[in-house]
PDB file of N, CA and C in Angstrom:
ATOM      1  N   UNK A   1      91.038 105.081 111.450  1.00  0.00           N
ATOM      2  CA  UNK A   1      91.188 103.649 111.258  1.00  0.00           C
ATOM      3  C   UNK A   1      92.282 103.374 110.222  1.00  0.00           C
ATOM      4  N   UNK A   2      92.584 102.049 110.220  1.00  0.00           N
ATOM      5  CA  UNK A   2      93.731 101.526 108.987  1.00  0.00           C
ATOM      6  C   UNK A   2      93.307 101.558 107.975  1.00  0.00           C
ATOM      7  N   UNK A   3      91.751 101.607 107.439  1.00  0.00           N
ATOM      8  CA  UNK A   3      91.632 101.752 106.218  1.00  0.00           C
ATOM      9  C   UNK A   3      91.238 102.891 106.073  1.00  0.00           C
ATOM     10  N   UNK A   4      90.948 104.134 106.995  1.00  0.00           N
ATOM     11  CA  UNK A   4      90.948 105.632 106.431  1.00  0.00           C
ATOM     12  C   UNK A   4      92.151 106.226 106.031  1.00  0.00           C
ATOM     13  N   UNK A   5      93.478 105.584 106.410  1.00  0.00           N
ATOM     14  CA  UNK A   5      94.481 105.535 106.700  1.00  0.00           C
ATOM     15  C   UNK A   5      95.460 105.364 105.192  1.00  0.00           C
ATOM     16  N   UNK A   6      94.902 104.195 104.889  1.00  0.00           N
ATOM     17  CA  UNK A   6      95.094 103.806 103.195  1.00  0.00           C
ATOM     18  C   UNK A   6      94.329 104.567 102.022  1.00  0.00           C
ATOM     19  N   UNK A   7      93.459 104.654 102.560  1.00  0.00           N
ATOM     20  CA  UNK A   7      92.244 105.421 101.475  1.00  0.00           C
ATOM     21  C   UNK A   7      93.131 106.761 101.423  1.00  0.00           C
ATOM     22  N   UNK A   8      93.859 107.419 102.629  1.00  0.00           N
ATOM     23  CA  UNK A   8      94.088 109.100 102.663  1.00  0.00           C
ATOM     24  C   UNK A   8      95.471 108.876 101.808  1.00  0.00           C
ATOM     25  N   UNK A   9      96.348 107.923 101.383  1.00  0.00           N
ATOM     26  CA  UNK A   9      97.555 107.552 100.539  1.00  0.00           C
ATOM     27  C   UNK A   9      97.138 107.664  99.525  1.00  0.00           C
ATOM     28  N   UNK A  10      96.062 107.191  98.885  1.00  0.00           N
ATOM     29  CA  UNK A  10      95.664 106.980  97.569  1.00  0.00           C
ATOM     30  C   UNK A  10      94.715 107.589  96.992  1.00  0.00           C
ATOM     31  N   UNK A  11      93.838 107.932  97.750  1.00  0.00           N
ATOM     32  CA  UNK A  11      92.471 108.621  96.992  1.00  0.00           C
ATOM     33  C   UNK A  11      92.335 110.109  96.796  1.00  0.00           C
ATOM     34  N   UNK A  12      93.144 111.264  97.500  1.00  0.00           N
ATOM     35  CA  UNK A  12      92.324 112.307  97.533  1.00  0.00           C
ATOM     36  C   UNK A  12      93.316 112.801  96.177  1.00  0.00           C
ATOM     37  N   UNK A  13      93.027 113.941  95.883  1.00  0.00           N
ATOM     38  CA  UNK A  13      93.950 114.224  94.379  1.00  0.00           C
ATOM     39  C   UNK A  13      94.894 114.857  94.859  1.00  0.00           C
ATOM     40  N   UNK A  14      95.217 114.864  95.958  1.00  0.00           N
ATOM     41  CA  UNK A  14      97.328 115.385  96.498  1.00  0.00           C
ATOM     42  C   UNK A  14      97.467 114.411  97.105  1.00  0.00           C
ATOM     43  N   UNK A  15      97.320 112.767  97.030  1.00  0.00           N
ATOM     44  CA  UNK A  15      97.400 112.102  98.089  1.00  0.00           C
ATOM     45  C   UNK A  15      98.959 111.561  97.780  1.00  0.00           C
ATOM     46  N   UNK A  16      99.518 111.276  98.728  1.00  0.00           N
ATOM     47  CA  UNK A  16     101.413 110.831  99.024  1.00  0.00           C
ATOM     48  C   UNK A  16     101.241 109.932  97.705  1.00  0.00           C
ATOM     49  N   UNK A  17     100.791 108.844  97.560  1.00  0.00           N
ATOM     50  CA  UNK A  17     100.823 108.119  96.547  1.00  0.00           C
ATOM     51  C   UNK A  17     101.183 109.281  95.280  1.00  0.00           C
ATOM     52  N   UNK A  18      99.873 109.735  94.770  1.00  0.00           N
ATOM     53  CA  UNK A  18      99.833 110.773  93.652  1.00  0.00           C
ATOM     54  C   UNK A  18     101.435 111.539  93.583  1.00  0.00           C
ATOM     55  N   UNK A  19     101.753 112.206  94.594  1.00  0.00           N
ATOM     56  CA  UNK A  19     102.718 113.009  94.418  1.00  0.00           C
ATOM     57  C   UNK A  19     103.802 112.717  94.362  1.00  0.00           C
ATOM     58  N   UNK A  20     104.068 111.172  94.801  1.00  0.00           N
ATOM     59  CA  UNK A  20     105.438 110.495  94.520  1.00  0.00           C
ATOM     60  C   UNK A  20     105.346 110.075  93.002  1.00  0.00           C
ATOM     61  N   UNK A  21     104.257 109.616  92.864  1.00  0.00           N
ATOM     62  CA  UNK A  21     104.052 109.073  91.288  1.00  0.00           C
ATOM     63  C   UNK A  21     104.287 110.539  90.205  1.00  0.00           C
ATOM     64  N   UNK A  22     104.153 111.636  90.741  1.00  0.00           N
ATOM     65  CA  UNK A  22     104.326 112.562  89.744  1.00  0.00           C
ATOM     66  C   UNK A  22     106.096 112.772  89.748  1.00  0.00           C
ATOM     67  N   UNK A  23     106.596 113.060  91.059  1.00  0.00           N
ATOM     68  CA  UNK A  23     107.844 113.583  90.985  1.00  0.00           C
ATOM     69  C   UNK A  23     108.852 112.346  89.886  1.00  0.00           C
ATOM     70  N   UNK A  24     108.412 111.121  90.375  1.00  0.00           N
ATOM     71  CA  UNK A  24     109.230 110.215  89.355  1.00  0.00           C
ATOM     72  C   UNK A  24     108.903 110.202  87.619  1.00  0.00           C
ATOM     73  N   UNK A  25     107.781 110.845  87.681  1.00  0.00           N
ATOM     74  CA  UNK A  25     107.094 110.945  86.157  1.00  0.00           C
ATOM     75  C   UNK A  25     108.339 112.077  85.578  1.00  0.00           C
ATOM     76  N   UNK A  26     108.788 112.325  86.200  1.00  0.00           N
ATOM     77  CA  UNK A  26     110.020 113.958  86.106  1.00  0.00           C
ATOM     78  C   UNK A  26     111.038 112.974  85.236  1.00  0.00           C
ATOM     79  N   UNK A  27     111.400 111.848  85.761  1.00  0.00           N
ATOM     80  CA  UNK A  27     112.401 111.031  85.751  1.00  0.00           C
ATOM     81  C   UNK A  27     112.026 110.089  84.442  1.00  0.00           C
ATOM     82  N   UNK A  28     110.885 110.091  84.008  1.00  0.00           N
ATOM     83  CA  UNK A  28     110.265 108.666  82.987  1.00  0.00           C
ATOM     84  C   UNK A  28     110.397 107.800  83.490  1.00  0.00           C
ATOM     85  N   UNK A  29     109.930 107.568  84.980  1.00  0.00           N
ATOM     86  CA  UNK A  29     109.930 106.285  85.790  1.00  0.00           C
ATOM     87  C   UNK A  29     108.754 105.911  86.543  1.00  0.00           C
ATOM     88  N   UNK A  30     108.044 104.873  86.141  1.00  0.00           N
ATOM     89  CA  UNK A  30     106.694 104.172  86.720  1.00  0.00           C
ATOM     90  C   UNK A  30     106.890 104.155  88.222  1.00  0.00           C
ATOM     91  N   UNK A  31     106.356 104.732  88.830  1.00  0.00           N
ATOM     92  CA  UNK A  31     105.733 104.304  90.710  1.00  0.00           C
ATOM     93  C   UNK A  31     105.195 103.508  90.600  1.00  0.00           C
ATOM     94  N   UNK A  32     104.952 102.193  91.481  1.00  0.00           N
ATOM     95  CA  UNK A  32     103.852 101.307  91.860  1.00  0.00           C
ATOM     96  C   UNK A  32     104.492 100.486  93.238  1.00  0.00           C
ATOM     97  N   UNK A  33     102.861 100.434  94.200  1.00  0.00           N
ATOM     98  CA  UNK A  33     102.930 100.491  95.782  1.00  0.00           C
ATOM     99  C   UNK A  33     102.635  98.951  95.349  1.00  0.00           C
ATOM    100  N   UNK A  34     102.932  97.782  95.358  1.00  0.00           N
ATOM    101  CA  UNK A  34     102.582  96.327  96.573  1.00  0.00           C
ATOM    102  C   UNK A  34     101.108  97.251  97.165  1.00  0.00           C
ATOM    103  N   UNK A  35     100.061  96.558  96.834  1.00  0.00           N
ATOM    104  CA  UNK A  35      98.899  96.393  98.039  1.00  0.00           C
ATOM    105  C   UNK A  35      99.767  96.070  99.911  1.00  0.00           C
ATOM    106  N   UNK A  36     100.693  95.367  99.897  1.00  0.00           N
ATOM    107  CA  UNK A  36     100.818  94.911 101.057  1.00  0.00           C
ATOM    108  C   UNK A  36     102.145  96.177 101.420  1.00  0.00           C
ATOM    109  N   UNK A  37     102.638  96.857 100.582  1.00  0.00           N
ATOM    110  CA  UNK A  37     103.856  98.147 101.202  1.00  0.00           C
ATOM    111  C   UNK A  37     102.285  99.015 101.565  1.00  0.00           C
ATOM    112  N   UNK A  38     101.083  99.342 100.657  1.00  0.00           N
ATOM    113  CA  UNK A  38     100.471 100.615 101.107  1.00  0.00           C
ATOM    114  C   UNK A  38      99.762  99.771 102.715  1.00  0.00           C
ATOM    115  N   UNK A  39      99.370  98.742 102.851  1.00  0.00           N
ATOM    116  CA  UNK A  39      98.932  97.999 104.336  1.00  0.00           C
ATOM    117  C   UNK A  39      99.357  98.584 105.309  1.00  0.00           C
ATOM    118  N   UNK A  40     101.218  98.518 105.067  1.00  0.00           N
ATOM    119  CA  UNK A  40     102.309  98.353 106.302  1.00  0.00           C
ATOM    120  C   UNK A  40     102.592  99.793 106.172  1.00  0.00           C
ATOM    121  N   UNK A  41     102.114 100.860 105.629  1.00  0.00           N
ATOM    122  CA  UNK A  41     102.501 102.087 105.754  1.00  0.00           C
ATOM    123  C   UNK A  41     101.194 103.161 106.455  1.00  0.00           C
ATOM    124  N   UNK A  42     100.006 101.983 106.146  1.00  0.00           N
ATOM    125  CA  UNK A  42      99.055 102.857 107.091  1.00  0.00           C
ATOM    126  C   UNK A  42      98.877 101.934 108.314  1.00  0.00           C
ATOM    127  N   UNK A  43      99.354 100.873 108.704  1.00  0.00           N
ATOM    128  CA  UNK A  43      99.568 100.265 110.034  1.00  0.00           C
ATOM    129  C   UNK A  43     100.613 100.978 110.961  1.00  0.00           C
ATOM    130  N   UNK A  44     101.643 101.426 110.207  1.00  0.00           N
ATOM    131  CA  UNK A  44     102.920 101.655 111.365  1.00  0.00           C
ATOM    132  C   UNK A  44     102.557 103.370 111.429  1.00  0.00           C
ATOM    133  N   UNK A  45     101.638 103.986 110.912  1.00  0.00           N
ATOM    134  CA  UNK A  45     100.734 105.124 110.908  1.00  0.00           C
ATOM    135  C   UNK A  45     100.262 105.323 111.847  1.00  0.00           C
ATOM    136  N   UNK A  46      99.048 104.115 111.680  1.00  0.00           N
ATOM    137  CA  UNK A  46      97.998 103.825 113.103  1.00  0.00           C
ATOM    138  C   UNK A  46      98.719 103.255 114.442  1.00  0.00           C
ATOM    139  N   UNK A  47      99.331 102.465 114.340  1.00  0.00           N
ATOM    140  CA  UNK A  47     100.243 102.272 115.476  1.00  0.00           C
ATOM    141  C   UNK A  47     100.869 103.389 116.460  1.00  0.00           C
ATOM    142  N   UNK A  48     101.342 104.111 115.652  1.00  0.00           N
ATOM    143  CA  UNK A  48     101.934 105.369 116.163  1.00  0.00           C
ATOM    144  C   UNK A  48     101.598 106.413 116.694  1.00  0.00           C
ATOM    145  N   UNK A  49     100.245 106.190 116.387  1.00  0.00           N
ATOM    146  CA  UNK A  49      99.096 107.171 116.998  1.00  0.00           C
ATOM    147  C   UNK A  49      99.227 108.414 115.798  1.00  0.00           C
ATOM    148  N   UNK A  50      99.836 108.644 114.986  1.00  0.00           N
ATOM    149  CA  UNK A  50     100.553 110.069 114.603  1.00  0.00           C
ATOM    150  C   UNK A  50      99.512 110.108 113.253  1.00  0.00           C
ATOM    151  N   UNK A  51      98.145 109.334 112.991  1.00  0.00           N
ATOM    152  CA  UNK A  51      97.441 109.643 111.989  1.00  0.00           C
ATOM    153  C   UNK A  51      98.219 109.681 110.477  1.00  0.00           C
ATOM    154  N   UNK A  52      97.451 110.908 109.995  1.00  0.00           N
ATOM    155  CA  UNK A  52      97.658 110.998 108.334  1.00  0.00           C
ATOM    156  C   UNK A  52      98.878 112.159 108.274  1.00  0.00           C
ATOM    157  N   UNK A  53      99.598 112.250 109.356  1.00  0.00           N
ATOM    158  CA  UNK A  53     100.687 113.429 109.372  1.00  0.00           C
ATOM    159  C   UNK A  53     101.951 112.344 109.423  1.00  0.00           C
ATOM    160  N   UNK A  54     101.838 110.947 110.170  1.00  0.00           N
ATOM    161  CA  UNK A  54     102.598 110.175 109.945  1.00  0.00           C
ATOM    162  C   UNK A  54     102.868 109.230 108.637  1.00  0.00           C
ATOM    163  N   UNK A  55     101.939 109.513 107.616  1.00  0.00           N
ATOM    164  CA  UNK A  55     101.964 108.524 106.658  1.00  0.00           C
ATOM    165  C   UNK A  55     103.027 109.240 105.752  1.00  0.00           C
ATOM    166  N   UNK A  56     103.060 110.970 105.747  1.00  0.00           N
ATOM    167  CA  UNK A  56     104.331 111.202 105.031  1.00  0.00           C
ATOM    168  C   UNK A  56     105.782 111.228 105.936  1.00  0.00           C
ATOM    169  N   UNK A  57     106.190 111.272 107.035  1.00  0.00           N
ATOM    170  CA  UNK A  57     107.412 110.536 107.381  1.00  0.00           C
ATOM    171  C   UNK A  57     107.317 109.121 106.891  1.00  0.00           C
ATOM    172  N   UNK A  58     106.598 108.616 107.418  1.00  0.00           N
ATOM    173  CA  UNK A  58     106.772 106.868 106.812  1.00  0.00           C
ATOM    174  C   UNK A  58     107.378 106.566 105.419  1.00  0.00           C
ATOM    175  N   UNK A  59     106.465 107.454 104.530  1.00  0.00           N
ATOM    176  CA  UNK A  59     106.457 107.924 103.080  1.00  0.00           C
ATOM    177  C   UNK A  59     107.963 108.040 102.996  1.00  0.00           C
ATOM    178  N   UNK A  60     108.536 109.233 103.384  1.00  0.00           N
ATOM    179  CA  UNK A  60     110.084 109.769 103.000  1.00  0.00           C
ATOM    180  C   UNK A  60     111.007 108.923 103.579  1.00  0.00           C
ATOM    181  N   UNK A  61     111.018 108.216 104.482  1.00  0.00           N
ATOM    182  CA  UNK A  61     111.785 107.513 105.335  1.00  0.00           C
ATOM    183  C   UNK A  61     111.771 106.113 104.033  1.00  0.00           C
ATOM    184  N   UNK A  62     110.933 105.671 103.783  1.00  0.00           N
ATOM    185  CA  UNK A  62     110.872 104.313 102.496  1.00  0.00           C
ATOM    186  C   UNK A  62     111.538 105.160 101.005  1.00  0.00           C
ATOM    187  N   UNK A  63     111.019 106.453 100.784  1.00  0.00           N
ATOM    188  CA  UNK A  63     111.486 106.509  99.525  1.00  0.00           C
ATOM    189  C   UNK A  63     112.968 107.584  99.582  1.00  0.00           C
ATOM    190  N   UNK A  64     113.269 107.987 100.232  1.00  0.00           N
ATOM    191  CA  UNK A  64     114.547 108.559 100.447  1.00  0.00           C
ATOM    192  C   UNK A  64     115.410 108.444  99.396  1.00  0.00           C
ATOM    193  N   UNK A  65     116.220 106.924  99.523  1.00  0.00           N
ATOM    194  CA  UNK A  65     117.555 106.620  98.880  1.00  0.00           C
ATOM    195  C   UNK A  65     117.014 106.278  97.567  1.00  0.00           C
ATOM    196  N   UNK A  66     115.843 106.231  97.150  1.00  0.00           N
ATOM    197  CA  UNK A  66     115.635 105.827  95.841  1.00  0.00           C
ATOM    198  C   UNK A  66     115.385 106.911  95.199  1.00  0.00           C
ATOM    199  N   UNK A  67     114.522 108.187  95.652  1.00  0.00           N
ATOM    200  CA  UNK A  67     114.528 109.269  95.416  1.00  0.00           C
ATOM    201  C   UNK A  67     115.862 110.192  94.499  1.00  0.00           C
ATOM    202  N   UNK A  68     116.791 109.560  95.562  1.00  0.00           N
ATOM    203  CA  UNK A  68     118.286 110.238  94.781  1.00  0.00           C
ATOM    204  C   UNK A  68     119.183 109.231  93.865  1.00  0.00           C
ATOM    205  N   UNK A  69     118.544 108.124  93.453  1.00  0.00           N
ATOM    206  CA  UNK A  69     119.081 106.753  92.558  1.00  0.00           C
ATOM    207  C   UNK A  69     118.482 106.907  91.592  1.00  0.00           C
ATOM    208  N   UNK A  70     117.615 107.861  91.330  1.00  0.00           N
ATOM    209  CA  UNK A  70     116.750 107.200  90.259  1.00  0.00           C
ATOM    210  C   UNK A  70     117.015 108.519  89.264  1.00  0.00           C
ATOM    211  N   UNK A  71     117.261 109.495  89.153  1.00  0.00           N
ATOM    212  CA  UNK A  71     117.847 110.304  88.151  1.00  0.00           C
ATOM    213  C   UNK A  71     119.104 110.093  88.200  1.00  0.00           C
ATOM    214  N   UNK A  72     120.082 109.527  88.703  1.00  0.00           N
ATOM    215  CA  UNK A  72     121.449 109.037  88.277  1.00  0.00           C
ATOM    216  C   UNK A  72     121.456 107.876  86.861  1.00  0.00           C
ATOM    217  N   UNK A  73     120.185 106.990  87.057  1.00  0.00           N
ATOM    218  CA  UNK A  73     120.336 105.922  86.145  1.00  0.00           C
ATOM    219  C   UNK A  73     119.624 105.673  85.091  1.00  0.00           C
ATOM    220  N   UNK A  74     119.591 106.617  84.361  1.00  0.00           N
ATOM    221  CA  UNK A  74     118.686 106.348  82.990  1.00  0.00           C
ATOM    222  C   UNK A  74     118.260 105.298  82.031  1.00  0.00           C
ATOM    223  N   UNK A  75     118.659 103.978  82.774  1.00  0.00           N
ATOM    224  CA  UNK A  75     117.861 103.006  82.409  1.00  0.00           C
ATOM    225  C   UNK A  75     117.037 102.007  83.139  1.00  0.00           C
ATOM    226  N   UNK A  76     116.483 103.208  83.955  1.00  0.00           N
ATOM    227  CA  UNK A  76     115.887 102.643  85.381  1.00  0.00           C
ATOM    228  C   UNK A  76     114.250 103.111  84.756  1.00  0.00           C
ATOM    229  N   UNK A  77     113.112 102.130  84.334  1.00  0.00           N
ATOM    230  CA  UNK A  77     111.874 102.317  84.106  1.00  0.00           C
ATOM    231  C   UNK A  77     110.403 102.108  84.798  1.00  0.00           C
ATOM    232  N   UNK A  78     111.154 101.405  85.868  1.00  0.00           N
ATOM    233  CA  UNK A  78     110.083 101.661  87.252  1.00  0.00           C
ATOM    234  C   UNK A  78     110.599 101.075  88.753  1.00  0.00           C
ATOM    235  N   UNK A  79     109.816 101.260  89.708  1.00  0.00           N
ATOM    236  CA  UNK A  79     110.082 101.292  90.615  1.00  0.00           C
ATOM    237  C   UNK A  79     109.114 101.066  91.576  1.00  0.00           C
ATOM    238  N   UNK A  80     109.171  99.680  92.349  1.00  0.00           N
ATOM    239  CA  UNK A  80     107.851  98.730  92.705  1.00  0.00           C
ATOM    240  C   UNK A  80     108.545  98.942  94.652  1.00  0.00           C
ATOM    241  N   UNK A  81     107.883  99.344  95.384  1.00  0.00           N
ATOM    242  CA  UNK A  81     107.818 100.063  96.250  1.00  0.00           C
ATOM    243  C   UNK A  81     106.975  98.675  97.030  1.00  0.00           C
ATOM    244  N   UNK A  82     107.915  97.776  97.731  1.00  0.00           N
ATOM    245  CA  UNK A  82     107.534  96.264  98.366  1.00  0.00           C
ATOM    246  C   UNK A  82     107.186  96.399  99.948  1.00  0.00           C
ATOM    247  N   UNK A  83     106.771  95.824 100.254  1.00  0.00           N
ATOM    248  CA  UNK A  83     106.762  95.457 101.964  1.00  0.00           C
ATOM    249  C   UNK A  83     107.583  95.478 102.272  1.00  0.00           C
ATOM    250  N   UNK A  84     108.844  94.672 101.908  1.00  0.00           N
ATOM    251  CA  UNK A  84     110.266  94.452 102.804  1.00  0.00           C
ATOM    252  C   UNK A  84     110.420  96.021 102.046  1.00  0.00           C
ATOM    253  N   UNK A  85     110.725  96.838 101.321  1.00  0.00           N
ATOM    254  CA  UNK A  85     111.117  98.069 101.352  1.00  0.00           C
ATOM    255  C   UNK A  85     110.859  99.369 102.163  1.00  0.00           C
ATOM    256  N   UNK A  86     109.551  98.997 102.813  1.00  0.00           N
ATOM    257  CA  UNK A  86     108.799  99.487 103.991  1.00  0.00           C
ATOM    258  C   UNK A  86     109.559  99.435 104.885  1.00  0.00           C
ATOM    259  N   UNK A  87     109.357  97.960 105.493  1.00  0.00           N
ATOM    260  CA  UNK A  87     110.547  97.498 106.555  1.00  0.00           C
ATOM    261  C   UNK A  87     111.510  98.494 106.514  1.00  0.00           C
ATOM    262  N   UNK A  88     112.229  98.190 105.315  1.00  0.00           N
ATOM    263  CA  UNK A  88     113.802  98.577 105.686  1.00  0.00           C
ATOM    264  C   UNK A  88     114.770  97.976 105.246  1.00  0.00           C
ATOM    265  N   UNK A  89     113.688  96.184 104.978  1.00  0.00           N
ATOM    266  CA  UNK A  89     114.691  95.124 104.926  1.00  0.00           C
ATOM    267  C   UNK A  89     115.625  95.042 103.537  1.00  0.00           C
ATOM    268  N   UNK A  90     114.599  95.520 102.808  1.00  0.00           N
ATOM    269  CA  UNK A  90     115.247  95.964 100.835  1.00  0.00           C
ATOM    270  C   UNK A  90     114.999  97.312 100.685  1.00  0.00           C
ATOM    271  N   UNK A  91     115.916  97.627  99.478  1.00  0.00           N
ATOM    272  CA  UNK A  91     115.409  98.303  98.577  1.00  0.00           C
ATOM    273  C   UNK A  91     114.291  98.386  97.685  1.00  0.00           C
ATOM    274  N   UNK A  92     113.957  99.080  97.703  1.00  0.00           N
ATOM    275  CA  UNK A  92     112.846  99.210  96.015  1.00  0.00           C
ATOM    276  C   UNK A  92     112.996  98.546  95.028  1.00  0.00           C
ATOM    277  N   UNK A  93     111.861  97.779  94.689  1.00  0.00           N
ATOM    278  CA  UNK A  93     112.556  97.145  92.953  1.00  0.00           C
ATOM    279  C   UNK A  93     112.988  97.564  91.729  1.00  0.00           C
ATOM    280  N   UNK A  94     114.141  97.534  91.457  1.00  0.00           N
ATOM    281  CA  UNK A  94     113.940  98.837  89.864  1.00  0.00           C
ATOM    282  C   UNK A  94     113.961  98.077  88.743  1.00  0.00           C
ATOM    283  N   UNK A  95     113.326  98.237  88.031  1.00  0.00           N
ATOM    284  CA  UNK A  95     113.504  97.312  86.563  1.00  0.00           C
ATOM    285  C   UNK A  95     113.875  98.681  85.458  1.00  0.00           C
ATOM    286  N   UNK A  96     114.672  98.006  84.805  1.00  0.00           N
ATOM    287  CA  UNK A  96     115.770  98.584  83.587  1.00  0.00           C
ATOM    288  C   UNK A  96     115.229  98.383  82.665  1.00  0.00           C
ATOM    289  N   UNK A  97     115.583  99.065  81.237  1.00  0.00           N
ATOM    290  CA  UNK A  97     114.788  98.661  80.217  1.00  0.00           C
ATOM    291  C   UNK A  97     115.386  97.916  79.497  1.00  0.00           C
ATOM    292  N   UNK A  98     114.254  97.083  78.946  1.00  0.00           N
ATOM    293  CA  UNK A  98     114.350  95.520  78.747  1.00  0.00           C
ATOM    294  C   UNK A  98     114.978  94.518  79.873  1.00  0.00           C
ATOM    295  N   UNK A  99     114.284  94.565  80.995  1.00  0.00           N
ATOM    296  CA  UNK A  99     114.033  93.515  82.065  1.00  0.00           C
ATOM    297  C   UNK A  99     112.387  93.586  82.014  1.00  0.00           C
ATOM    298  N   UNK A 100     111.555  92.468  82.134  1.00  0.00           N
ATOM    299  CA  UNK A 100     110.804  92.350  82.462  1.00  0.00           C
ATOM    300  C   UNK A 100     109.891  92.768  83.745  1.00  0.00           C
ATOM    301  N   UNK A 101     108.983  93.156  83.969  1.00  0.00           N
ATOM    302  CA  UNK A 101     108.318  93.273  85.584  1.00  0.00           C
ATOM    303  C   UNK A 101     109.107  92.329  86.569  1.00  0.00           C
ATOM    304  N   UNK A 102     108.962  92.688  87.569  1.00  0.00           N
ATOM    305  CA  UNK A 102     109.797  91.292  88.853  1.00  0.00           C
ATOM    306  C   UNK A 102     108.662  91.400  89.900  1.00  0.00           C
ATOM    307  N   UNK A 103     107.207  91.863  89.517  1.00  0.00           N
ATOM    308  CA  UNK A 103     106.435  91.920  91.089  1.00  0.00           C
ATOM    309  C   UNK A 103     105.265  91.655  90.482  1.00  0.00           C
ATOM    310  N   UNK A 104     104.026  90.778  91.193  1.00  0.00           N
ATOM    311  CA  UNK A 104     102.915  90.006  91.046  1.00  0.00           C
ATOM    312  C   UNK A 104     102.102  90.928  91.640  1.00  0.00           C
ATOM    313  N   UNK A 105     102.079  91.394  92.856  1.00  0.00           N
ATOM    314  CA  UNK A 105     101.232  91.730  93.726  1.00  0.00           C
ATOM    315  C   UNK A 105     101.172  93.295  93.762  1.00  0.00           C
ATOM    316  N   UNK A 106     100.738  93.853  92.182  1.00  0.00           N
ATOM    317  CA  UNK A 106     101.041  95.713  92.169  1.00  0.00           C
ATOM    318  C   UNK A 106      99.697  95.666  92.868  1.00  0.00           C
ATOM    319  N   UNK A 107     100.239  97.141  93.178  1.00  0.00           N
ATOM    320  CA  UNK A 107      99.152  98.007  93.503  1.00  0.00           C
ATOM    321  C   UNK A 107      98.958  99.386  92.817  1.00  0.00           C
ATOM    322  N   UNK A 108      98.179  99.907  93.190  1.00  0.00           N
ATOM    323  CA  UNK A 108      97.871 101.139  92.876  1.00  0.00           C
ATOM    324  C   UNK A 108      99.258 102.313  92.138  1.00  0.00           C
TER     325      UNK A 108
END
């Protein structure tokens, strides 16, 4: 289901969530999913038929280009991982230090 789907992103202790949040911890840079990016990443999951083996393509396919942006810029202090970044339609949010948060709706 879509919500075994979300639960398998976030809950188990290697879950995609966890392990993206560590590799950027490399970097001194905060991860955080939008409730509504982790939704649209176990929908286009379930859609696909391709289960919990599809949630890490989905996974790498969204975090790719930020993956290789974010140790270039050392005043990059987090990184808010949106719905439209899911899509395709944006990038990731990055906030710099001393910018304020730019996202309401964190998640996990």
């Amino acid at each position: 289901s879509r919500e075994a789907l979300k639960q398998i992103l976030v809950k188990p202790k290697n879950a995609l969530v966890k392990q993206y949040r560590k590799l950027f911890d490399f970097d001194h840079v905060s991860l955080h999913f939008e409730d509504d990016a982790i939704d649209l990443i176990a929908e286009e999951a379930y859609e696909r038929k391709t289960g919990a083996r599809g949630l890490r393509s989905i996974m790498e396919k969204t975090m790719m280009d930020v993956m290789y942006e974010i140790p270039s810029d050392e005043n990059v202090t987090e990184c808010v991982i949106t719905r439209s970044a899911v899509e395709g339609e944006s990038k990731p949010l990055l906030v710099r230090k001393g910018e304020a948060p730019r996202i309401q709706k964190r998640a996990r």
